[in-house]
Structures are given as C-alpha cells and as structure tokens.
Protein backbone atom coordinates (compact mmCIF):
# COMPACT_ATOMS: atom_id res chain seq x y z
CA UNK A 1 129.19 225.01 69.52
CA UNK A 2 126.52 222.57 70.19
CA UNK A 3 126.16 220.32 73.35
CA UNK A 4 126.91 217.26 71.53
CA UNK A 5 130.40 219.42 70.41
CA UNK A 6 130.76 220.70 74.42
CA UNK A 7 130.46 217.10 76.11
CA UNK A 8 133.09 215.93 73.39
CA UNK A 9 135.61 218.50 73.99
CA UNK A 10 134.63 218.38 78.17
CA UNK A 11 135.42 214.85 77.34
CA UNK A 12 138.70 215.39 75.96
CA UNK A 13 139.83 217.41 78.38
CA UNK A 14 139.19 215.09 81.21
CA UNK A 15 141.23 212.81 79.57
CA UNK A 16 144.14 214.97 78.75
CA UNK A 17 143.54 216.01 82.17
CA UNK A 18 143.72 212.69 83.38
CA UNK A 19 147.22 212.11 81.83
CA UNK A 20 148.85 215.32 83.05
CA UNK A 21 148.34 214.78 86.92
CA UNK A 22 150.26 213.21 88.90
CA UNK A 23 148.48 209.39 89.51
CA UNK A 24 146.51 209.58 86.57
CA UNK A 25 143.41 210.99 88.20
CA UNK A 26 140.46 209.01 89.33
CA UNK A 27 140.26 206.89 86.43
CA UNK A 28 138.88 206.84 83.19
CA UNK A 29 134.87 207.60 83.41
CA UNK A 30 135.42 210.14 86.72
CA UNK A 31 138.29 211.90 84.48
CA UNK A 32 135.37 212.48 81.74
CA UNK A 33 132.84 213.50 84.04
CA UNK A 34 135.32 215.84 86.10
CA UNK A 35 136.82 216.81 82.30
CA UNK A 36 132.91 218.21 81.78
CA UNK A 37 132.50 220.16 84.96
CA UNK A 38 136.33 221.46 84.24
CA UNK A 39 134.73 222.49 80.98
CA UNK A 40 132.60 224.64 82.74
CA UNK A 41 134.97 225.55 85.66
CA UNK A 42 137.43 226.77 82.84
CA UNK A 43 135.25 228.91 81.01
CA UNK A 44 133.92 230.49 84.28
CA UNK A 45 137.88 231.75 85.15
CA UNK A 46 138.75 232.90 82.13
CA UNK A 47 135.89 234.71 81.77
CA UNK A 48 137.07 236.18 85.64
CA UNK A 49 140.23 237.05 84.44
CA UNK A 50 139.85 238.65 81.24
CA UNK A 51 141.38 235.91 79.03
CA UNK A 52 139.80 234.73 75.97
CA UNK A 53 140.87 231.90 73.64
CA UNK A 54 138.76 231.61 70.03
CA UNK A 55 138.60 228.89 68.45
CA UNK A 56 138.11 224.83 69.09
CA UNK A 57 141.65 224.87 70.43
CA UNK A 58 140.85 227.71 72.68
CA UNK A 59 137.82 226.00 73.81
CA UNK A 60 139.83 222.73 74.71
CA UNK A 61 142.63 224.61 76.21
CA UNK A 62 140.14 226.01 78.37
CA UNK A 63 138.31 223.07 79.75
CA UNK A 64 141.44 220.91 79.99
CA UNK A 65 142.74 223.62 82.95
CA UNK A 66 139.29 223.79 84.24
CA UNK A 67 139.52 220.09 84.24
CA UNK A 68 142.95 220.13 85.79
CA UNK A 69 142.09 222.59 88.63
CA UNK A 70 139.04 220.33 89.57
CA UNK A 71 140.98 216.84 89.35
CA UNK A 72 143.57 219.10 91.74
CA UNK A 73 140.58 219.76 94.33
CA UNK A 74 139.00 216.57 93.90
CA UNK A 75 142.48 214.51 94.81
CA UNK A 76 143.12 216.85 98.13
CA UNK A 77 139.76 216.22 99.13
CA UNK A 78 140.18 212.39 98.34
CA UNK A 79 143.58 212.33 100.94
C-alpha cells in the first residue's frame, strides 16, 4: 500500500481509536496523529509476536490496537 493509503488507514484508526477509550482520547486531530504512530506501533508488535493479518482489514485492525496501546500510554502520562 502506498503512503497516501497508510496515512488514511493510520487515520482511521486513530479515530476508531478515539471512540473505543474511555474519554474519547485527546481529541480529534491528536487521535489522527496518535492513530498514525499506532499504525506503526501496531505493525512493529505483531511483527514481535508472530501474528500476521493480510489484507486492508488486517492492516486497519493492526494500527487501530497500535493506536489504542499509544492513546493508553499517552493518557497515563497525561494524569
């Protein structure tokens, strides 16, 4: 996939993201940017642990728990 295709699924998944912690995250632009870094972040794991989804569904199942991990760090470190 192309980088237009990667920032609009790390997009995506900062907004799902967004909407499945508690508080709604940090609001709408920091969930996108976090949601690309989780992108990133999400890949990076799986790849640690052996898992491996195919597909666009894969790909945005992937950054959306990359994207919820980092939303989780970012909001302890915001307390």
């Amino acid at each position: 996939m192309g980088i237009i295709g990667s920032i609009i699924i790390g997009c995506l998944a900062g907004y799902c993201a967004g909407k499945l912690m508690k508080g709604g995250g940090f609001g709408f632009l920091m969930n996108l940017l976090l949601g690309l870094f989780g992108g990133t972040l999400g890949g990076w794991l799986f790849h640690q642990l052996g898992i491996s989804w195919g597909g666009l569904l894969g790909q945005l199942g992937t950054a959306i728990v990359g994207a919820v991990v980092i939303l989780y760090v970012a909001s302890l470190l915001k307390k």
